[in-house]
Protein backbone atom coordinates (compact mmCIF):
# COMPACT_ATOMS: atom_id res chain seq x y z
CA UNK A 1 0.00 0.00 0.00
CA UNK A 2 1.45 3.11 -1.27
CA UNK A 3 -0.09 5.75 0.65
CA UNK A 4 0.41 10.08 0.95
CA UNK A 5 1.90 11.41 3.60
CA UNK A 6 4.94 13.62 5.22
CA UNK A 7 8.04 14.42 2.98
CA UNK A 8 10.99 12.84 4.18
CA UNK A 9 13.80 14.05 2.21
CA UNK A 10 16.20 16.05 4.56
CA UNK A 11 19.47 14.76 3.11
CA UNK A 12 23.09 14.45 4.35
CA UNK A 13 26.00 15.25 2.13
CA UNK A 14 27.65 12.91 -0.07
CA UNK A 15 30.50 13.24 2.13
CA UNK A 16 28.82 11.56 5.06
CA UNK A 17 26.30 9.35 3.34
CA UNK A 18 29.07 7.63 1.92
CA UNK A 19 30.17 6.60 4.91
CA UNK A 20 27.13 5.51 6.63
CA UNK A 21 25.81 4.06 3.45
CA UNK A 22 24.59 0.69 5.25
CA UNK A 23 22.17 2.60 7.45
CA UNK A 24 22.88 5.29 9.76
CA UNK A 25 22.76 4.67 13.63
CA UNK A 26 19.99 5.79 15.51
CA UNK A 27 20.39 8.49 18.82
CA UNK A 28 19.82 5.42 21.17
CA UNK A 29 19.83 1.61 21.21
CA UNK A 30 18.97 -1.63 22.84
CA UNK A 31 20.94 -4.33 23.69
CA UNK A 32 19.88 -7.24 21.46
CA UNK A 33 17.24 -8.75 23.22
CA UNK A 34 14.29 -11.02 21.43
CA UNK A 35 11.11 -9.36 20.36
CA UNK A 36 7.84 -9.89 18.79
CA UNK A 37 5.02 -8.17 16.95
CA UNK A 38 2.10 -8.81 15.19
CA UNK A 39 0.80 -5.19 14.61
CA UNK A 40 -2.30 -5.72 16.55
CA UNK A 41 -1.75 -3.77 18.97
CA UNK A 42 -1.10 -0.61 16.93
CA UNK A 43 -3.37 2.38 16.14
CA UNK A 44 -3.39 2.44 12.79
CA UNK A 45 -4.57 5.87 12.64
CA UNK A 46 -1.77 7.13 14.46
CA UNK A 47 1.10 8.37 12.37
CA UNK A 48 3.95 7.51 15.27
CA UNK A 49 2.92 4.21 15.90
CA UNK A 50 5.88 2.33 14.26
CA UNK A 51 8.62 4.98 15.52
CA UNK A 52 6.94 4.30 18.94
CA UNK A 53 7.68 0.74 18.65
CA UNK A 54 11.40 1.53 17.60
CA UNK A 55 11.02 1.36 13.85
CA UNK A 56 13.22 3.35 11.87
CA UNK A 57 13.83 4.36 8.62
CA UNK A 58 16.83 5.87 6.00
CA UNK A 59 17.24 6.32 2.26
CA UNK A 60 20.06 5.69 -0.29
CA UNK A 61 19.92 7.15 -3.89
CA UNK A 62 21.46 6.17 -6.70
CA UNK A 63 21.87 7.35 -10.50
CA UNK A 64 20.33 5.43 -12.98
CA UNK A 65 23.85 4.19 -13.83
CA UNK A 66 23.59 2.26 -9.85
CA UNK A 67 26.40 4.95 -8.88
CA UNK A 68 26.09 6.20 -4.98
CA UNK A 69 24.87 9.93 -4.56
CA UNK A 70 23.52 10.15 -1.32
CA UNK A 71 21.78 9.08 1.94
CA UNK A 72 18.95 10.62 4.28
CA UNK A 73 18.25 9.61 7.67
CA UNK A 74 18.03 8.28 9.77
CA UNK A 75 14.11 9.09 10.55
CA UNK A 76 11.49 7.71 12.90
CA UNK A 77 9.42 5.38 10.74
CA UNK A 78 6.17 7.02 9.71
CA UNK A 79 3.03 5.03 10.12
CA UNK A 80 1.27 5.69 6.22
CA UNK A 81 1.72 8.31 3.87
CA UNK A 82 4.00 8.27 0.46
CA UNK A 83 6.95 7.36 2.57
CA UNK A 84 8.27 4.04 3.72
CA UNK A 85 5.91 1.55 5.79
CA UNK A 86 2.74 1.49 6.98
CA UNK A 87 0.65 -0.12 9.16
CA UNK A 88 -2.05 -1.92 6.86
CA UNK A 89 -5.27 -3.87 7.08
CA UNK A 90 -7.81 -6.66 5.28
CA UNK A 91 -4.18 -8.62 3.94
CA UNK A 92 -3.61 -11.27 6.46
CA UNK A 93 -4.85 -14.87 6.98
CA UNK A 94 -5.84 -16.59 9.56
CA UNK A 95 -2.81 -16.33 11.42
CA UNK A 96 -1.99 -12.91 10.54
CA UNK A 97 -4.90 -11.47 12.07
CA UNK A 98 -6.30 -7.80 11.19
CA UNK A 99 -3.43 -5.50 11.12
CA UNK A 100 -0.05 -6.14 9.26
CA UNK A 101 3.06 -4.10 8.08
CA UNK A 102 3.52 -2.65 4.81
CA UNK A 103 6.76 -1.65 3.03
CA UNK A 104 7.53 -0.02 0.25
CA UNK A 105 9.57 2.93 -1.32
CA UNK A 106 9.67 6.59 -0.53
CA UNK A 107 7.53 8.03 -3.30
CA UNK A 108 8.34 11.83 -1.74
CA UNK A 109 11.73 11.50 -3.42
CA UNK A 110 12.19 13.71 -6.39
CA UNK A 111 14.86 11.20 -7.67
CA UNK A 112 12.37 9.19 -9.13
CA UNK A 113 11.27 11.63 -11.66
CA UNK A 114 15.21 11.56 -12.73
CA UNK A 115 15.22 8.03 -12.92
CA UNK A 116 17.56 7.39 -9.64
CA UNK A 117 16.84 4.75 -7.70
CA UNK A 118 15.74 4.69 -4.33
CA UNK A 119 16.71 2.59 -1.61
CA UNK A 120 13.88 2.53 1.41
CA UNK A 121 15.22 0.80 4.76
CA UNK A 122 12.73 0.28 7.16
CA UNK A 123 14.21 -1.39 10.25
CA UNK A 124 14.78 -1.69 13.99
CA UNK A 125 18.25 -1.60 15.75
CA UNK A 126 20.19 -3.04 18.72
CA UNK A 127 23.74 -2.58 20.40
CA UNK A 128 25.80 -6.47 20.37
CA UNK A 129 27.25 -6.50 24.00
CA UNK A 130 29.95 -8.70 25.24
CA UNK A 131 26.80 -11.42 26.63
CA UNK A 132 25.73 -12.00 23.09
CA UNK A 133 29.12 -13.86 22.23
CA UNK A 134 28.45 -17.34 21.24
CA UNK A 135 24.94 -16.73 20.90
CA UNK A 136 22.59 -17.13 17.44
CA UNK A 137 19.74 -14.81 16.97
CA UNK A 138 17.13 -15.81 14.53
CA UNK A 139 14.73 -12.95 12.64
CA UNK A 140 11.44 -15.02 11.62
CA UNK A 141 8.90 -13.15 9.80
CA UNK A 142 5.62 -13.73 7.67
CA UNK A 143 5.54 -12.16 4.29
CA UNK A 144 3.06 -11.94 1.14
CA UNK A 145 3.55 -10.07 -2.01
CA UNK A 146 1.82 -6.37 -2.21
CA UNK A 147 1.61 -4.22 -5.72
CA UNK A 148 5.31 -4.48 -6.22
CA UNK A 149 6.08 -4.46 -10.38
CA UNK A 150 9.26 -4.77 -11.81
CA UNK A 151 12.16 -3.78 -11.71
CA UNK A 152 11.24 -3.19 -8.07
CA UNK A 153 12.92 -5.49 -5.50
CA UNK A 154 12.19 -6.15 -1.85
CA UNK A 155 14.56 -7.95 0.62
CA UNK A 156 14.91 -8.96 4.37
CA UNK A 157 17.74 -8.61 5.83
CA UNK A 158 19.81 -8.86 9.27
CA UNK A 159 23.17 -6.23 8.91
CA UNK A 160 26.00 -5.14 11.32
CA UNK A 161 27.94 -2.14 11.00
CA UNK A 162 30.82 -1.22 12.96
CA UNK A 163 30.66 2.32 14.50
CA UNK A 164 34.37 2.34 14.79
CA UNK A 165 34.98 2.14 11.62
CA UNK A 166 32.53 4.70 9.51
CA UNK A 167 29.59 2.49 9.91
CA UNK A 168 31.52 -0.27 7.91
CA UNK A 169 28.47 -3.36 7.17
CA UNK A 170 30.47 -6.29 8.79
CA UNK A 171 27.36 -8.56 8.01
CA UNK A 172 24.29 -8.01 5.27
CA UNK A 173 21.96 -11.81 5.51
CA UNK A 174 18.85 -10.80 3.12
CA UNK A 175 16.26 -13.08 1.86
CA UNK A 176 14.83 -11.89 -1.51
CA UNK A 177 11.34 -10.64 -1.23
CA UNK A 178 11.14 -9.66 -4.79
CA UNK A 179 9.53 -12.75 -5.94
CA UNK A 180 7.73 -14.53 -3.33
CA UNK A 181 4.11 -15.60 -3.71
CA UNK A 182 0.53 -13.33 -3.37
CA UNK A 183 -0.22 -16.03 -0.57
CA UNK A 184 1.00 -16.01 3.17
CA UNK A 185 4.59 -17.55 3.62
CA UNK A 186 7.05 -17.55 6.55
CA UNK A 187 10.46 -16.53 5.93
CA UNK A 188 14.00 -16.56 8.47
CA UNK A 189 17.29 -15.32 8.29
CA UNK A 190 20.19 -15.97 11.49
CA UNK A 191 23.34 -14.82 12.48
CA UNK A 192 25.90 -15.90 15.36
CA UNK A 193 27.59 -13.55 17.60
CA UNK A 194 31.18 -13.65 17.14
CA UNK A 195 33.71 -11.69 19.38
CA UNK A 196 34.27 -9.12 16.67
CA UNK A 197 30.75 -7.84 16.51
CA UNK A 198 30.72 -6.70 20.59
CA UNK A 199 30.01 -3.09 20.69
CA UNK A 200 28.47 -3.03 16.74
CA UNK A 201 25.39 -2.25 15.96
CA UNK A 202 22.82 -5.11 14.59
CA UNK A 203 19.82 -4.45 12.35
CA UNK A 204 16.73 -5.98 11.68
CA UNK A 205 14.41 -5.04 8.57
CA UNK A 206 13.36 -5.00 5.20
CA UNK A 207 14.09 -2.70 1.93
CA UNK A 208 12.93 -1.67 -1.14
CA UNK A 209 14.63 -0.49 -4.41
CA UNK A 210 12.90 0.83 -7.17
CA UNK A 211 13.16 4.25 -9.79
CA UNK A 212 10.38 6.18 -11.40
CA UNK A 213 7.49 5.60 -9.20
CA UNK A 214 7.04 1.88 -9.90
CA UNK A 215 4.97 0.13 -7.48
CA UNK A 216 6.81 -1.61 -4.60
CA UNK A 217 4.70 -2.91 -1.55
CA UNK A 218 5.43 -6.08 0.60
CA UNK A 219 3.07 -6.91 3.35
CA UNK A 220 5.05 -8.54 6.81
CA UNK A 221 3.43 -10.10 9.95
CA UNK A 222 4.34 -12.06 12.89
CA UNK A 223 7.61 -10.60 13.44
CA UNK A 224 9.68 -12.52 15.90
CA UNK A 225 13.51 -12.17 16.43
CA UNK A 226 14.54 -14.23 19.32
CA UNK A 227 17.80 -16.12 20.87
CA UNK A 228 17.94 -19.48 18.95
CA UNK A 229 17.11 -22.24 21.58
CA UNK A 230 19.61 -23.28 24.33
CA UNK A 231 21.23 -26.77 24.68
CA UNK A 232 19.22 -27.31 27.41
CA UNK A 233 16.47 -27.79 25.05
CA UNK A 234 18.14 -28.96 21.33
CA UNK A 235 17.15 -31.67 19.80
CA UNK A 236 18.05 -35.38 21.12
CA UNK A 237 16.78 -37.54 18.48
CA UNK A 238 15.88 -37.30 14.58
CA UNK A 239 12.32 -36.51 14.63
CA UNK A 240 12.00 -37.66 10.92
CA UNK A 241 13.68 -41.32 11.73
CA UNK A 242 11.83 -41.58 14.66
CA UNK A 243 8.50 -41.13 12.96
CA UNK A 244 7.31 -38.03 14.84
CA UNK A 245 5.75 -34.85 13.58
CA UNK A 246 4.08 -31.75 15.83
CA UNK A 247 2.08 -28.46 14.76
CA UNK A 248 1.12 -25.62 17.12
CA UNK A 249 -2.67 -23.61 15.60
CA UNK A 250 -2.75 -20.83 15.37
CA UNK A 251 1.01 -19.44 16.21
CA UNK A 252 1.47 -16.81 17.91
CA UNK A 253 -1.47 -18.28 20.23
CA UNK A 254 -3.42 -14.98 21.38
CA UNK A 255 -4.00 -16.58 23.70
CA UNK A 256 -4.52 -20.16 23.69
CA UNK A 257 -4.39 -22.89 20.55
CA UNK A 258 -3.91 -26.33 20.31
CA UNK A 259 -0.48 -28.67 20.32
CA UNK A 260 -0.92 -31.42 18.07
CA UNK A 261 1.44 -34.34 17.45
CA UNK A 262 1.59 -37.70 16.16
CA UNK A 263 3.73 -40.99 17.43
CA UNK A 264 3.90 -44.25 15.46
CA UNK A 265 4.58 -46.60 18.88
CA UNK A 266 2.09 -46.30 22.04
CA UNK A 267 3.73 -45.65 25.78
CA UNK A 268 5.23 -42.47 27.65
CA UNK A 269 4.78 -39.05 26.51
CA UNK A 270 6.06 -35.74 28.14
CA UNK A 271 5.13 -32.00 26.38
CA UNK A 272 6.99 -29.71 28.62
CA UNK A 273 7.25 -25.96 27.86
CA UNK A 274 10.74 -23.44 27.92
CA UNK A 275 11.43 -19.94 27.76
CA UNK A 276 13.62 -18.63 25.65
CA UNK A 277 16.48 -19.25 27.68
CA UNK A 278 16.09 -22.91 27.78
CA UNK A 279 14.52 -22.58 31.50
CA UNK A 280 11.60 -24.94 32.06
CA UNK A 281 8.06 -23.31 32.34
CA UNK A 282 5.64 -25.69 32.75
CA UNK A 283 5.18 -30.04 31.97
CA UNK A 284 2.33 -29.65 29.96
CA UNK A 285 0.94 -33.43 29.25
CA UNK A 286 2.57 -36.39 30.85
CA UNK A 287 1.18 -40.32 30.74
CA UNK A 288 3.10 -43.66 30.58
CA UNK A 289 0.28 -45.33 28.48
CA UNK A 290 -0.34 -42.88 25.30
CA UNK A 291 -1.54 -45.05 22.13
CA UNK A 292 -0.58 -44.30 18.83
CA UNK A 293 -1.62 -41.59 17.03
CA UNK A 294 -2.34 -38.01 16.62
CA UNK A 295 -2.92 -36.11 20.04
CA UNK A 296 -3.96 -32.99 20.87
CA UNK A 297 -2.39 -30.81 23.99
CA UNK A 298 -4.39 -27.52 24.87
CA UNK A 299 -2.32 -24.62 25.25
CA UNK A 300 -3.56 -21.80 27.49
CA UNK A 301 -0.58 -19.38 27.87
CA UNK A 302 -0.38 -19.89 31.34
CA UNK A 303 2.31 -20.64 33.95
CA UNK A 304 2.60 -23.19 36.37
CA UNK A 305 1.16 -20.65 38.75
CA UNK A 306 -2.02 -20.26 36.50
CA UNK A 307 -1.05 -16.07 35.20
CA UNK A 308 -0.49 -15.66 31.93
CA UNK A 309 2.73 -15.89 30.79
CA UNK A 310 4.13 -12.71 29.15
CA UNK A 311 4.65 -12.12 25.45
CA UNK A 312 7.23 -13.15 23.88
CA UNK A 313 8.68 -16.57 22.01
CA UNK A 314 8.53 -19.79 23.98
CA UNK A 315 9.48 -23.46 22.75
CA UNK A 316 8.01 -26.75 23.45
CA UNK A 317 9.42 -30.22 23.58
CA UNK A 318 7.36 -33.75 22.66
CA UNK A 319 9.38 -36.55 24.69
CA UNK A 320 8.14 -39.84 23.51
CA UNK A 321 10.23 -43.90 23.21
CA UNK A 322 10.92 -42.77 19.52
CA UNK A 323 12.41 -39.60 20.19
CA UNK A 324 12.11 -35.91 20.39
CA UNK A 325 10.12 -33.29 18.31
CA UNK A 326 10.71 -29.71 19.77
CA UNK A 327 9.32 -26.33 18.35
CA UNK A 328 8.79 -23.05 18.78
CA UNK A 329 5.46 -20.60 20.40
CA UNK A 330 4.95 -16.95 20.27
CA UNK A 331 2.42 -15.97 22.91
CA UNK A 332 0.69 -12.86 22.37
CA UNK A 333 -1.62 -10.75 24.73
């Protein structure tokens, strides 16, 4: 959805943008820590609502030829308008719910009348700290195709840039957007914290590049970047050899939903539940004498205590004679 709004086009000089090409840094930053979004929970009327949730925004331009000229930014994300992202309704599915993120380019840019291209970063961005060493983050995200016509493009990406060195980009993981279906899909990019990275500056988002006012839009929902799952909770067995298989409906569960898994061989099953740190929330089903079969496991969002449990990405383990199936839950309220 390409919609009117604010002009954004205060612009550095070529000087600068050159060196902060890979997305300026914003005033302030979080540590990387794992969050999720769905977009139901903003006013969609209200033109701050993305900057209030951290989003940001920032432009590159480029001659027709693809040569560098300058960048702009960065800016507080705008919610609607000619410019960037909004928040957009009527495209989502069953799980995407009523409200979902649209990106596209910034149509307030006079470059596109000269045929330069325009680079639109919409994004959100965190400070790697010296406790993220070792550790792999994960950036999971549903995505459809909007009214994006060639020669637009759309990516994902996860980038690092290293303040001490101009902004350098140290990482850039994308997943091409450009050509992904009209229909729901979910999409994931990762990246592991190595030493190097401590005190850089780690970006989550998407981007579009297009010239003369082509269309561009790509809806997103379900956002969820999170710590990837601790040892105490990896894996023990192959799932596929051992005949197992498991499905969570609907995910994120707002706020409850169904566990559902199947097991070739009858006796002991155990569904427990983890946070993201591998700590153990709750056993959720436990019985030495389960037939074979598909079962179902109610999900309620609650702790052992009965309270909900808060938002945020939780993952589940099936313990059965064949094996181990694990997965993962976003809980939403």
């Amino acid at each position: 959805m390409e919609r009117k709004g604010n002009d954004m086009r205060l612009r550095v000089t070529a000087a600068l943008a050159a060196a902060i090409l890979c997305l300026a840094p914003a005033t302030s930053r979080a540590a990387l820590s794992n969050y999720i979004q769905n977009f139901e929970g903003l006013f969609m009327a209200d033109p701050d609502a993305l900057s209030r949730d951290g989003w940001l925004v920032y432009g590159n331009v480029f001659t027709p030829a693809r040569l560098y000229i300058y960048g702009y930014g960065p800016f507080p994300a705008p919610n609607g308008g000619n410019a960037f992202s909004a928040v957009d309704a009527g495209q989502g599915g069953v799980e995407q719910g009523a409200q979902q993120l649209s990106v596209y380019n910034d149509y307030n840019n006079t470059g596109h009348a000269l045929g330069q291209w325009i680079e639109s970063n919409v994004y959100r961005e965190m400070t790697v700290t010296a406790a993220d060493v070792g550790t792999t983050w994960i950036f999971e995200f549903d995505a459809k195709l909007g009214n994006l016509v060639p020669p637009s493009t759309a990516i994902a990406f996860i980038k690092t840039l290293d303040p001490s060195a101009g902004y350098a980009l140290t990482n850039f993981l994308t997943a091409d957007m450009t050509g992904i279906p009209v229909s729901w899909g979910h999409y994931s990019l990762s990246i592991t914290i190595d030493a190097g990275l401590v005190n850089q500056l780690l970006q989550i988002g998407f981007a579009s590049t297009t010239t003369s006012y082509v269309a561009s839009s790509v809806y997103y929902d379900n956002l969820v970047f999170h710590n990837a799952i601790s040892t105490a909770v990896e894996t023990t067995s192959n799932p596929a050899r051992a005949g197992l298989a498991s499905s969570v409906a609907p995910n994120p569960l707002n706020p409850a939903g169904l566990l559902s898994f199947v097991t070739t061989q009858a006796g002991t099953v155990r569904a427990t539940l983890f946070d993201s740190s591998g700590r153990l929330v709750r056993t959720l089903f436990e019985t030495r004498a389960l037939p074979a079969g598909r079962h179902e496991v109610r999900l309620d969002g609650r702790g052992p205590n009965g309270a909900m449990l808060p938002s945020g990405v939780y993952f589940y383990a099936v313990e059965t004679s064949e094996g181990t199936v694990r997965g993962k839950i976003s809980i939403l309220k």
